[in-house]
N, C-alpha and C. Protein backbone atom coordinates (compact mmCIF):
# COMPACT_ATOMS: atom_id res chain seq x y z
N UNK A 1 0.82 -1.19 0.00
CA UNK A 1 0.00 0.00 0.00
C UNK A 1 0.86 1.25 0.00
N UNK A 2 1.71 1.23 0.72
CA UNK A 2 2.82 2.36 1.08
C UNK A 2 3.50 2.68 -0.51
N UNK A 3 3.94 1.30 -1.21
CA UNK A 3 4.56 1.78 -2.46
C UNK A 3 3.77 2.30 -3.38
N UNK A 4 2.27 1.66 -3.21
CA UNK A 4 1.67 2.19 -4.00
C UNK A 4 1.22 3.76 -4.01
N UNK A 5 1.09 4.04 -3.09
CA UNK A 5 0.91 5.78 -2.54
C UNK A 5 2.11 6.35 -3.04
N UNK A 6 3.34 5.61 -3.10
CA UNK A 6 4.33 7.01 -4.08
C UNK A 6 4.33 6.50 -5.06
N UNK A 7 4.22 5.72 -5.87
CA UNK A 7 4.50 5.45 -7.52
C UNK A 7 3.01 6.93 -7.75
N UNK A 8 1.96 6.58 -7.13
CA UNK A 8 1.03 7.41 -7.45
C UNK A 8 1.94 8.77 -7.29
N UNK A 9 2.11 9.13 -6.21
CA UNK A 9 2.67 10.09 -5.89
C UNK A 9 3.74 11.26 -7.01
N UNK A 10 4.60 9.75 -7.41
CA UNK A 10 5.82 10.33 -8.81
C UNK A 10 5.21 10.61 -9.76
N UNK A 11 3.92 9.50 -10.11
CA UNK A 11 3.01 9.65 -11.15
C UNK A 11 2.56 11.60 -11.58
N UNK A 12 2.01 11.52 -10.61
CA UNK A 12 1.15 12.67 -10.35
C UNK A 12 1.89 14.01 -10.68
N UNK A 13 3.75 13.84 -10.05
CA UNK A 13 4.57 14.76 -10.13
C UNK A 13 5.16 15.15 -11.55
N UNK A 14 5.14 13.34 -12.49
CA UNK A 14 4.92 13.42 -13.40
C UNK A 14 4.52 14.18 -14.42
N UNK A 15 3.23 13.79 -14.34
CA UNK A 15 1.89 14.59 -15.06
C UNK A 15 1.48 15.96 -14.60
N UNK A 16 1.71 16.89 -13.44
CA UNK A 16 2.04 17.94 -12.92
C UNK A 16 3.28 18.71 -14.14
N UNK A 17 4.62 18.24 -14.14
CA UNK A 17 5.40 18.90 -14.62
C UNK A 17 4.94 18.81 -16.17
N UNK A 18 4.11 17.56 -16.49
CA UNK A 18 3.98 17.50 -18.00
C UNK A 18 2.96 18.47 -18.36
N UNK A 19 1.91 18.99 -17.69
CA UNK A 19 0.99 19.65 -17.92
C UNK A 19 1.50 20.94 -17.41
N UNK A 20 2.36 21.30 -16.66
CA UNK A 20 2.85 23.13 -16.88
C UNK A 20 3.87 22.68 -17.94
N UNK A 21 4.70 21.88 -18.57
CA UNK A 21 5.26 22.51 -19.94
C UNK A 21 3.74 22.02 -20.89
N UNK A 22 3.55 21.65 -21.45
CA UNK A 22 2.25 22.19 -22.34
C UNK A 22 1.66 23.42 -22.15
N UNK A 23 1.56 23.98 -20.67
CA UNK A 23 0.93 25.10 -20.49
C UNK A 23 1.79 26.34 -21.08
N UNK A 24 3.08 25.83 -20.43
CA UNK A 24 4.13 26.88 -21.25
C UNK A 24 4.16 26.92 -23.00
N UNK A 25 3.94 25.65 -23.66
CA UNK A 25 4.45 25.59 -24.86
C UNK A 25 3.32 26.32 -25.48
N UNK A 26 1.77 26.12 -24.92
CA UNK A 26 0.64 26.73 -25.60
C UNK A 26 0.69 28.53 -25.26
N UNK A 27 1.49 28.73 -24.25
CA UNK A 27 1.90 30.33 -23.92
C UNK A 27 2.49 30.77 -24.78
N UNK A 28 3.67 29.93 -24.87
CA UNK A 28 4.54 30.68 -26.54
C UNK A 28 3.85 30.36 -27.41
N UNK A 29 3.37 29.45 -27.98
CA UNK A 29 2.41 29.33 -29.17
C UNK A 29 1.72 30.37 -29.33
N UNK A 30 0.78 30.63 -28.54
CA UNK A 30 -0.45 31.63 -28.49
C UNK A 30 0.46 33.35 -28.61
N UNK A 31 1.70 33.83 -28.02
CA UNK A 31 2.47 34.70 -28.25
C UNK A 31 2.62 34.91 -29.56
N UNK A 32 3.65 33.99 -30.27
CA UNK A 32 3.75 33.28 -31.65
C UNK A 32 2.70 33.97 -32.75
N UNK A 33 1.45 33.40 -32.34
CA UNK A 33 0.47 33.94 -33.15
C UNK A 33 0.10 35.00 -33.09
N UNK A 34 -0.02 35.69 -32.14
CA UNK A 34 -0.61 37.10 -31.93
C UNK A 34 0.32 37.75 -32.45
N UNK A 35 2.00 37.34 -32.61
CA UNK A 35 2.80 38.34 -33.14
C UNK A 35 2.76 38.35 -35.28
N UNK A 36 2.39 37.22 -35.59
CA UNK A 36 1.92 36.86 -36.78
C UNK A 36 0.42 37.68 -37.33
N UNK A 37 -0.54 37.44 -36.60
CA UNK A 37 -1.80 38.36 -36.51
C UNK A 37 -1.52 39.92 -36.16
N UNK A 38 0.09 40.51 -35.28
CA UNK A 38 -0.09 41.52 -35.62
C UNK A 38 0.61 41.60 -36.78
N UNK A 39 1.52 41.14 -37.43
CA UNK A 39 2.09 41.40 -38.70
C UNK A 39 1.25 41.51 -39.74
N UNK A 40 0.20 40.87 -39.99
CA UNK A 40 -0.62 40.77 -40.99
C UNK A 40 -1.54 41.87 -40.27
N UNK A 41 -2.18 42.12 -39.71
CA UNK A 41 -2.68 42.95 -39.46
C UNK A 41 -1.74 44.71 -39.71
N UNK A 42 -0.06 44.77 -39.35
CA UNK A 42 0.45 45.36 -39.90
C UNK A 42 0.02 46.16 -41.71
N UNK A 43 0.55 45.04 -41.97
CA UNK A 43 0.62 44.89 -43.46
C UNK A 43 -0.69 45.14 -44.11
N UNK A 44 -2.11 45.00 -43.63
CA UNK A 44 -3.17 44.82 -44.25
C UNK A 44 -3.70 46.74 -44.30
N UNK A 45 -2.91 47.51 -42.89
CA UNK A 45 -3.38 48.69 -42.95
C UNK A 45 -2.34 49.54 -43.24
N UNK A 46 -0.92 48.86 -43.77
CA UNK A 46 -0.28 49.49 -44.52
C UNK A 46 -0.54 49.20 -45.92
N UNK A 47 -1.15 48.32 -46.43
CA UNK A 47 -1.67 48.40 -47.66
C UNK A 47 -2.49 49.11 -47.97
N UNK A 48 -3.89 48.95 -47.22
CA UNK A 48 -4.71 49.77 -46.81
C UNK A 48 -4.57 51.42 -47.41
N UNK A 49 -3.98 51.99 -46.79
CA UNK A 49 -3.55 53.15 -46.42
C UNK A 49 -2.73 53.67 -48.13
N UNK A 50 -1.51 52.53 -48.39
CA UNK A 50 -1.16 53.26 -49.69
C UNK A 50 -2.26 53.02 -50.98
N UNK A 51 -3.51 52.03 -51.02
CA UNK A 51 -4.29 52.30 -52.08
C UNK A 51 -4.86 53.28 -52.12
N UNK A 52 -5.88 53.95 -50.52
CA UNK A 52 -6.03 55.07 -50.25
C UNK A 52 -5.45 55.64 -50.78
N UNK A 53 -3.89 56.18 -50.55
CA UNK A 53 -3.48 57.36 -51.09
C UNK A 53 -3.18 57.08 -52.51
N UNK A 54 -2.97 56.27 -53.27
CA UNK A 54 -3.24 56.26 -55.23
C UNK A 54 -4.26 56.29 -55.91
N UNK A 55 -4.91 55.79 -54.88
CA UNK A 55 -6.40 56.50 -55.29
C UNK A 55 -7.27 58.20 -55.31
N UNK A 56 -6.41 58.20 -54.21
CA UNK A 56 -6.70 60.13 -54.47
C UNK A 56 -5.87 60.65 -55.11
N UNK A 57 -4.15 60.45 -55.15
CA UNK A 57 -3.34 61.82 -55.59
C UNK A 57 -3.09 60.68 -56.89
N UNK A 58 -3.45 61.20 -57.93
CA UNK A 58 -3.04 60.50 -59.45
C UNK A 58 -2.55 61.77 -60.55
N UNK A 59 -1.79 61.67 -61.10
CA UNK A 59 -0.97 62.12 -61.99
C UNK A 59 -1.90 62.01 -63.49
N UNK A 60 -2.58 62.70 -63.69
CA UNK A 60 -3.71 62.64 -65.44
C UNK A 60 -2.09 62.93 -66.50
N UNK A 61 -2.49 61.88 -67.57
CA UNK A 61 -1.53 62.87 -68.54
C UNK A 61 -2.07 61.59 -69.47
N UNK A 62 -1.98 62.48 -70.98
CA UNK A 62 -2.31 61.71 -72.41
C UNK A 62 -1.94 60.28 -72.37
N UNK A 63 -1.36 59.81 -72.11
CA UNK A 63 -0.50 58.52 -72.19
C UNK A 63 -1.32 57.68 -71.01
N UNK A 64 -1.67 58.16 -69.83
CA UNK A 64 -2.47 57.04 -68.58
C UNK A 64 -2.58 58.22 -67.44
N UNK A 65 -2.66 56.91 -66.40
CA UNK A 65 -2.50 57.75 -64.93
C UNK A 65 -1.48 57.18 -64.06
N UNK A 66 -0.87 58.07 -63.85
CA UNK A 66 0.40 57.77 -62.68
C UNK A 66 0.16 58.14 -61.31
N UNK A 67 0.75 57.08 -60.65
CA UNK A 67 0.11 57.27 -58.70
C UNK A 67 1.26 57.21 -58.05
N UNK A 68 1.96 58.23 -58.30
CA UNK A 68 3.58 58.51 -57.31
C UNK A 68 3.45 57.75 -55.96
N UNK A 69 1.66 58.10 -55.28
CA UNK A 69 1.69 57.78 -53.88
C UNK A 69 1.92 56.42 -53.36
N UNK A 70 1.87 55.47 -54.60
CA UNK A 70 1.68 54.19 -54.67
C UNK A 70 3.30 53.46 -54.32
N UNK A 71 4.09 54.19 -55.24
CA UNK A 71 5.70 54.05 -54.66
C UNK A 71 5.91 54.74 -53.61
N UNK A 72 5.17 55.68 -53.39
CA UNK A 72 6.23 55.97 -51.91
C UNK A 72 6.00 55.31 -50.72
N UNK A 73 4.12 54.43 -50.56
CA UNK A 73 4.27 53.64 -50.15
C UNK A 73 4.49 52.82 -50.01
N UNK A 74 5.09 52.22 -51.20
CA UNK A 74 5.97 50.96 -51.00
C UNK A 74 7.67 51.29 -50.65
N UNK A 75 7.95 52.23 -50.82
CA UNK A 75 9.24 52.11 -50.27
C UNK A 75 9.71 52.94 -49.53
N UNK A 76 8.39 53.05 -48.31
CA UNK A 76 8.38 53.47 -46.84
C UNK A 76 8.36 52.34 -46.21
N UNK A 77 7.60 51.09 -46.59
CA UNK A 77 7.59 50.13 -46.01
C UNK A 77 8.97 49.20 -46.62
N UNK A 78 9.32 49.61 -47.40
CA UNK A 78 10.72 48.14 -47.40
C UNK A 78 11.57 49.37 -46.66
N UNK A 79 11.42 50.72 -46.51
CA UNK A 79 13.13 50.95 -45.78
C UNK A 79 12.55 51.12 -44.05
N UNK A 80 11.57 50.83 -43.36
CA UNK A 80 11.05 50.36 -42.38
C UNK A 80 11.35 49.45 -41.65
N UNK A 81 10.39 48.37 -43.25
CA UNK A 81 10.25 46.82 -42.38
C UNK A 81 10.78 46.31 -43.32
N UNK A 82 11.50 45.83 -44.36
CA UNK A 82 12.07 45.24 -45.26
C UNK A 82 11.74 44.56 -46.63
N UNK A 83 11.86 43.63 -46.77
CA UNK A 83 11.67 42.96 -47.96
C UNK A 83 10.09 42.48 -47.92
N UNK A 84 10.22 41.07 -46.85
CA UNK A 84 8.80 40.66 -46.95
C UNK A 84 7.76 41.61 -47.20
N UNK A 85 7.69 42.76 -46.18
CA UNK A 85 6.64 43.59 -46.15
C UNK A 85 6.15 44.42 -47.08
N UNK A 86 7.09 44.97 -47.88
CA UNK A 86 7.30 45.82 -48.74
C UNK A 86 6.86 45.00 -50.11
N UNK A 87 7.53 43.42 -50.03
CA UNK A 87 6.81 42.65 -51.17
C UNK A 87 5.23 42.42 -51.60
N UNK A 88 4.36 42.67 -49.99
CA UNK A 88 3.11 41.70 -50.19
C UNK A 88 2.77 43.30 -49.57
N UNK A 89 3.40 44.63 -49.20
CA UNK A 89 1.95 45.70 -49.74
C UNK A 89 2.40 46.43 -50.91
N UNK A 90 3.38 45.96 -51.91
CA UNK A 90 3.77 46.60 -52.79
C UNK A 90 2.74 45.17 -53.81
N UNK A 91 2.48 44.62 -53.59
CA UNK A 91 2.02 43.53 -54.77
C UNK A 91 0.35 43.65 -54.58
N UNK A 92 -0.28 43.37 -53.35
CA UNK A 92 -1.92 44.34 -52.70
C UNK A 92 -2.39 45.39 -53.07
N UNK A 93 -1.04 46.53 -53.07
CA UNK A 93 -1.68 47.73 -53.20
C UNK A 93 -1.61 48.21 -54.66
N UNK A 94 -0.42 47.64 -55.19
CA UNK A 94 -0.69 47.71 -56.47
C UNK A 94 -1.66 47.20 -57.84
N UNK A 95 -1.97 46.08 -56.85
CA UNK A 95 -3.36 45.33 -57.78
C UNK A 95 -4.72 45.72 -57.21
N UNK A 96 -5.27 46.11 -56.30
CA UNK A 96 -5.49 47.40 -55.48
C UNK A 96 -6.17 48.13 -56.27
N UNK A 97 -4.99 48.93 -56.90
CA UNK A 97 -5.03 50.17 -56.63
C UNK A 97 -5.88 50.46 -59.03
N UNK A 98 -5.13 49.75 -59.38
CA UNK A 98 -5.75 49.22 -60.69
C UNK A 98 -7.03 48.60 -60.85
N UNK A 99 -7.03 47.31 -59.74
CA UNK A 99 -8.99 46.91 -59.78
C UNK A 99 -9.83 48.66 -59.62
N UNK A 100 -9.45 48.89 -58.64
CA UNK A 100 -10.57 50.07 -58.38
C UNK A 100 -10.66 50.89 -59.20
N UNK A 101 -9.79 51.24 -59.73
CA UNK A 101 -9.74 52.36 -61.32
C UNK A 101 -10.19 51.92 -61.95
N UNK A 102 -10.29 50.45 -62.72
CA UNK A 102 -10.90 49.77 -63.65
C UNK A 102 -10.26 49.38 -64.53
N UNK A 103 -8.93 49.69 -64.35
CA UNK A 103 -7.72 48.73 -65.03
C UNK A 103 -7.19 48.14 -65.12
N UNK A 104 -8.77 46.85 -65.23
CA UNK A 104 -8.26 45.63 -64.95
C UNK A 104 -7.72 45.05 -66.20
N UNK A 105 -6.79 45.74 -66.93
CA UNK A 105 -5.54 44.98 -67.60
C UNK A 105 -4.55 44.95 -67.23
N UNK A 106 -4.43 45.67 -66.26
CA UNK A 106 -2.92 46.24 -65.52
C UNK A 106 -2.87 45.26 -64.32
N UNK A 107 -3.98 44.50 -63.56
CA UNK A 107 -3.71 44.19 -62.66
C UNK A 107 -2.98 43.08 -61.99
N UNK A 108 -2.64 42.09 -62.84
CA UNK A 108 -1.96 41.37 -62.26
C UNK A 108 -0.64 41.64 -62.60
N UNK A 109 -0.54 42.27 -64.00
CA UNK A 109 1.06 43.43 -63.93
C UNK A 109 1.71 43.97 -62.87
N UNK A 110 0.73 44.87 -62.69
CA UNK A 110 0.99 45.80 -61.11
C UNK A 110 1.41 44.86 -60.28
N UNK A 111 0.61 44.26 -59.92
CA UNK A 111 0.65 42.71 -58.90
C UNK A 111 2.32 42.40 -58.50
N UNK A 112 2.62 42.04 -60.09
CA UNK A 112 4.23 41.38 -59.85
C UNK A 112 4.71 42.46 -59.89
N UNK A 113 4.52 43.73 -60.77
CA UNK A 113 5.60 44.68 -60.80
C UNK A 113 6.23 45.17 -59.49
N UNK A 114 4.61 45.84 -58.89
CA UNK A 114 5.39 46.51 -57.91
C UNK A 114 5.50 45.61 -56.69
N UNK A 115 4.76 44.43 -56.23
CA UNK A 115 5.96 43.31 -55.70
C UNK A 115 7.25 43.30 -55.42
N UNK A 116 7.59 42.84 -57.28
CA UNK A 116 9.01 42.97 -57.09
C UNK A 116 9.40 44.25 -56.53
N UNK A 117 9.29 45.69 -57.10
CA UNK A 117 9.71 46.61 -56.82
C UNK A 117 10.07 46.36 -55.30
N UNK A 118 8.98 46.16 -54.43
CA UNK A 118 9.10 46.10 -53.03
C UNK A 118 10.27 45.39 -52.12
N UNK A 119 10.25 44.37 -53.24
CA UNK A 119 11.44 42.97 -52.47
C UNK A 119 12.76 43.68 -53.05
N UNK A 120 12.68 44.05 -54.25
CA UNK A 120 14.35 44.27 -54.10
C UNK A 120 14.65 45.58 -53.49
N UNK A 121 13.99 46.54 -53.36
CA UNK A 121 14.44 47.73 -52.32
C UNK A 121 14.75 47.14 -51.21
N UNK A 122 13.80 46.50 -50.80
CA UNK A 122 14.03 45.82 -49.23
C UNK A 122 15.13 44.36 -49.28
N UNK A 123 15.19 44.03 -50.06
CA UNK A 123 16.33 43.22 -50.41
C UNK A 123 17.60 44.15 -50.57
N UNK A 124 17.72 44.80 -51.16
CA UNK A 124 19.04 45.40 -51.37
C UNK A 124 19.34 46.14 -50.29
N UNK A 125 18.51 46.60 -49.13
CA UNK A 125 18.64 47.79 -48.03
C UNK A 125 19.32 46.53 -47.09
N UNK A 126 18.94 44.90 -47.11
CA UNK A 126 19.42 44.46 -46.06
C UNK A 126 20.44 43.68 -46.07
N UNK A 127 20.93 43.99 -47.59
CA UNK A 127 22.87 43.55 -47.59
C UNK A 127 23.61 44.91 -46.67
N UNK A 128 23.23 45.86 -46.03
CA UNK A 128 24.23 46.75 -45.33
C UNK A 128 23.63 46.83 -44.71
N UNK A 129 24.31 47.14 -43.20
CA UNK A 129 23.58 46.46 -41.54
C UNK A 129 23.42 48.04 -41.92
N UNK A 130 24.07 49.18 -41.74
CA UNK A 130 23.48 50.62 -41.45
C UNK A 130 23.20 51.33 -42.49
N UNK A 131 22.53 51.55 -43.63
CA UNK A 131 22.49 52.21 -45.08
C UNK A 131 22.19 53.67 -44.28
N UNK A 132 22.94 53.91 -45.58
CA UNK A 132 23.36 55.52 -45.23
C UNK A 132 22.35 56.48 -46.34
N UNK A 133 22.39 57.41 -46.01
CA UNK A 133 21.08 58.06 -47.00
C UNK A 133 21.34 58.46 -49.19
N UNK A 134 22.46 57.72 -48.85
CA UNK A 134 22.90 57.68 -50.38
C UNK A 134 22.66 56.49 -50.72
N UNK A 135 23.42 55.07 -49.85
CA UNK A 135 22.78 53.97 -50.34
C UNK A 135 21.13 53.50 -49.85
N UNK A 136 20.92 54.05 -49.49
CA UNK A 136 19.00 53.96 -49.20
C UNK A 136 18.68 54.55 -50.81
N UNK A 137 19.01 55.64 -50.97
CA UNK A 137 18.70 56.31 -52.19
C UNK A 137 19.22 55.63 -53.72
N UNK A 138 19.72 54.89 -53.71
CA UNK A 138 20.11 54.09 -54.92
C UNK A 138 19.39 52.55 -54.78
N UNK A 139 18.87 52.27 -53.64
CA UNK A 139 18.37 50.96 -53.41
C UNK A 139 16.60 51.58 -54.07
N UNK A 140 16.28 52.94 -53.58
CA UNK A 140 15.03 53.07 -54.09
C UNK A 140 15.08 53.35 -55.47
N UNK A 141 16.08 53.74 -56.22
CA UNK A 141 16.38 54.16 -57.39
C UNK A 141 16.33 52.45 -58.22
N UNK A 142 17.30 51.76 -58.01
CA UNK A 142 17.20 49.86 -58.35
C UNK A 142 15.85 49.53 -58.26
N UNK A 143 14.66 50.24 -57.22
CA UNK A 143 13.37 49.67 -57.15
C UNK A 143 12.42 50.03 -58.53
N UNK A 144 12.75 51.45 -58.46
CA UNK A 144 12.37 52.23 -59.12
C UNK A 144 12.26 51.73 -60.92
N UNK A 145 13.81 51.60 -60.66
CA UNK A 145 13.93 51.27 -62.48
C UNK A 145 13.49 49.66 -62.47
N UNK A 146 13.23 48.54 -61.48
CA UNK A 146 12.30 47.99 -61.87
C UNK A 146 10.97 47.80 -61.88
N UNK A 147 10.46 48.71 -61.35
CA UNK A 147 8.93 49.27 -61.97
C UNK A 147 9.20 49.58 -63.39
N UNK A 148 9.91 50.62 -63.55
CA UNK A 148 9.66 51.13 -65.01
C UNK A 148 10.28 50.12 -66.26
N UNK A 149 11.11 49.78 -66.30
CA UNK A 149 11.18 48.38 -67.18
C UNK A 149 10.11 47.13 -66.93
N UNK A 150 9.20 47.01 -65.61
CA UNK A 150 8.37 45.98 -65.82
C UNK A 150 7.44 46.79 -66.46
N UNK A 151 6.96 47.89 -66.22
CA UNK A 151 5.86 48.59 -66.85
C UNK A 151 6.21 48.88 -68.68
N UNK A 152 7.26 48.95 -68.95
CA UNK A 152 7.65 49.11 -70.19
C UNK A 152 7.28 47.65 -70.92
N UNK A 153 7.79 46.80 -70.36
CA UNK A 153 7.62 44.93 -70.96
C UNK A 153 5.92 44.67 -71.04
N UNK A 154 5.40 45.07 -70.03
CA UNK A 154 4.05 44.92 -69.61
C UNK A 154 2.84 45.50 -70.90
N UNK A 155 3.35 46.95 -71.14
CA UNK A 155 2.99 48.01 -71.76
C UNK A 155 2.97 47.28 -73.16
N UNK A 156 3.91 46.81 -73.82
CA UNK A 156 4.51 46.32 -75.19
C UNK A 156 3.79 45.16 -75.11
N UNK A 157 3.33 44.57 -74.29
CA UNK A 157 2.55 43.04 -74.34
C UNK A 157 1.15 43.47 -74.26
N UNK A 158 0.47 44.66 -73.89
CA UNK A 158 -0.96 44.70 -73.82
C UNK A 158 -0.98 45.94 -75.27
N UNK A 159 -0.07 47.40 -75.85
CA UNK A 159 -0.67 48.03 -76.23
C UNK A 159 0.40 48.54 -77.23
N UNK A 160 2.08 47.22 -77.28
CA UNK A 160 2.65 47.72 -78.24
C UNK A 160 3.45 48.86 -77.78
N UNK A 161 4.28 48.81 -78.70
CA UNK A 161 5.91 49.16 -78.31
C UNK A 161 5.66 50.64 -78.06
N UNK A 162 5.39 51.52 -79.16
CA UNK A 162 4.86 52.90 -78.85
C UNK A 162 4.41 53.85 -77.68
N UNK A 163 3.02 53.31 -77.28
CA UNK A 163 2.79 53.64 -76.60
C UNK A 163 3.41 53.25 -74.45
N UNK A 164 4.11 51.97 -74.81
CA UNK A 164 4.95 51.61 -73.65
C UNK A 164 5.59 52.77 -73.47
N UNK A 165 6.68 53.01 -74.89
CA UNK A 165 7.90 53.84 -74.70
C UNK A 165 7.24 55.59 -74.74
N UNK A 166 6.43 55.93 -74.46
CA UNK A 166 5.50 56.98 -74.48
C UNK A 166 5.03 57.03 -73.09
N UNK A 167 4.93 56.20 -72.28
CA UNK A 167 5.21 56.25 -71.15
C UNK A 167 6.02 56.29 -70.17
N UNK A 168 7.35 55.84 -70.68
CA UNK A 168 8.53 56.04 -69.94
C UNK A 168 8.54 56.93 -69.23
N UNK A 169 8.90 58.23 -69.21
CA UNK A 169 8.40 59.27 -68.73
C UNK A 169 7.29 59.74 -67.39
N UNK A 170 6.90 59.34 -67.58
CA UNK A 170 5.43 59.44 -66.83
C UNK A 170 5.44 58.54 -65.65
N UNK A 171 6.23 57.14 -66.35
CA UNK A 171 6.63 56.04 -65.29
C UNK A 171 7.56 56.48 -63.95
N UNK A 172 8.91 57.54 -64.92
CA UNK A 172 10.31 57.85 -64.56
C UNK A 172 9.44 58.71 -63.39
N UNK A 173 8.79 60.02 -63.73
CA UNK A 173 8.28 60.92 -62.43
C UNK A 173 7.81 60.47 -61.65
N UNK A 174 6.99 59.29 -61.99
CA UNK A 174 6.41 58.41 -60.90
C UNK A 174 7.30 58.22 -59.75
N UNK A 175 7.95 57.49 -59.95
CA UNK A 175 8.97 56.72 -58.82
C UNK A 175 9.91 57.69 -58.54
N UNK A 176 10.16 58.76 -59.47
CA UNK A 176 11.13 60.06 -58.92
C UNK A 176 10.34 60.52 -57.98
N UNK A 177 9.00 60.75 -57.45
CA UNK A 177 8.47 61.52 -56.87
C UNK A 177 7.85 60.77 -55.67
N UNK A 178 8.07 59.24 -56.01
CA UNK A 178 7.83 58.43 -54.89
C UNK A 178 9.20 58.22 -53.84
N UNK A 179 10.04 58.33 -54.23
CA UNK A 179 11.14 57.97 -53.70
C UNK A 179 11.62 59.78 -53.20
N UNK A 180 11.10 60.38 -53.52
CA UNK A 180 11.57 61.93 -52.83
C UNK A 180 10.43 61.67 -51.86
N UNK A 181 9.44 61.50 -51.79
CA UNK A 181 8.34 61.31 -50.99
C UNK A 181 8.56 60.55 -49.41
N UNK A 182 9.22 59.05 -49.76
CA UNK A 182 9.72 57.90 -49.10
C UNK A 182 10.51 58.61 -48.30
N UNK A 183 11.95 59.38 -48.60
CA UNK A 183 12.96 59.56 -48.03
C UNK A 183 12.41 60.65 -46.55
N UNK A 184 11.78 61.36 -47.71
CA UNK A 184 11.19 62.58 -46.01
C UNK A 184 10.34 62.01 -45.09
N UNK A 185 9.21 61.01 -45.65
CA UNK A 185 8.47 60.57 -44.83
C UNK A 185 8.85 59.22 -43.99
N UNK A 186 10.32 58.64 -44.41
CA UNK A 186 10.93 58.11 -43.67
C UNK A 186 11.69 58.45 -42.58
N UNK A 187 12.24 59.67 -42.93
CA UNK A 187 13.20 60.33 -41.86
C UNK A 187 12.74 61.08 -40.95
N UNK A 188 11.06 61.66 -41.06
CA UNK A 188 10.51 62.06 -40.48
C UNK A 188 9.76 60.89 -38.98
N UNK A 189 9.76 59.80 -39.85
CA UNK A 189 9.07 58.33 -38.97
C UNK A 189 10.27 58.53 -37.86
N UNK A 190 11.28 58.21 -38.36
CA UNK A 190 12.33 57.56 -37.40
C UNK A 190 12.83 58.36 -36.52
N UNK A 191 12.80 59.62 -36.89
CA UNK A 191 12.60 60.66 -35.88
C UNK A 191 11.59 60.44 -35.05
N UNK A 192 10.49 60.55 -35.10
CA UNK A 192 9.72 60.52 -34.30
C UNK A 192 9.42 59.35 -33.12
N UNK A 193 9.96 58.22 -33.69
CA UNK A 193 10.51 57.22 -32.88
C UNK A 193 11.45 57.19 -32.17
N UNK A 194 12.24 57.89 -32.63
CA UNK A 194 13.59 57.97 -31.52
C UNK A 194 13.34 58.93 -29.90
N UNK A 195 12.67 59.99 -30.71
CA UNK A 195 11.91 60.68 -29.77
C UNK A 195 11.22 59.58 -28.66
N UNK A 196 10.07 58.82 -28.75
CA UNK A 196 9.48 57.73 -28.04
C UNK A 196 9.99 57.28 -26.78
């Protein structure tokens, strides 16, 4: 009887320690997720936010419509939060931002274009642990010119060579004016954080 009262006993101490680590492992789990749910939740009102703004400030000119605001939110978020982020609200907001206009020929263009655009800014910002405001500025410039060569390839596959290269231009101010945009409203962020 006596042995049997501690085997129970170890048992119990057992199943005690086994049930606070589960309790622990479902603590980090449940952490885990909430930090995933806020990322996406991140990302959904930073997308959010830059269709908003290409949807109001658009650039009219003979050739289409250009939405500067559309790059600068994408490459506020890759010199922020990096690649991933910058990939999936630069690829959202850009297909986005075309459904709602009604150009839906552009949209799965946009989709990959400015995607990519997003990943390699934020790709190229995180080969140097501290980028300095010249190489920040050539990483948005690399983003930049691949928007406008995907939009040029894109252009020539839906409406012919002409009118692609008739846009160049229009493309070029785009991302010139997104990336002057990015830089202040980046340096302005991080200021204000440091402040914090």
């Amino acid at each position: 009887m006596l042995l049997q009262l501690i085997l129970n006993r170890n048992s119990y101490k057992k199943h005690s320690h086994v049930s606070r680590l589960r309790k622990d492992f479902q603590g980090v789990k449940s952490v885990k997720d909430n930090i995933k749910t806020h990322h996406l939740v991140k990302l959904a009102v930073l997308s959010s936010f830059v269709v908003v703004l290409g949807m109001v400030v658009k650039i009219q000119t003979p050739v289409g419509i250009f939405t500067p605001m559309c790059d600068a939110g994408i490459f506020v978020t890759a010199l922020l939060f990096g690649a991933g982020s910058s990939l999936a609200v630069g690829a959202l907001s850009g297909f986005l931002i075309d459904f709602l206009s009604g150009a839906y020929e552009w949209m799965f263009f946009s989709l990959i274009i400015h995607g990519l655009q997003g990943l390699i800014v934020g790709w190229s910002l995180k080969k140097k642990q501290v980028p300095k405001t010249v190489y920040r500025f050539f990483s948005l410039v690399l983003g930049g010119l691949v928007m406008v060569i995907g939009y040029v390839l894109s252009g020539s596959f839906l409406y012919g060579w002409a009118l692609s290269i008739a846009r160049i231009p229009g493309n070029i101010i785009q991302t010139g004016l997104g990336i002057v945009i990015a830089m202040i409203v980046e340096s302005i962020i991080r200021k204000v954080i440091q402040k914090l």
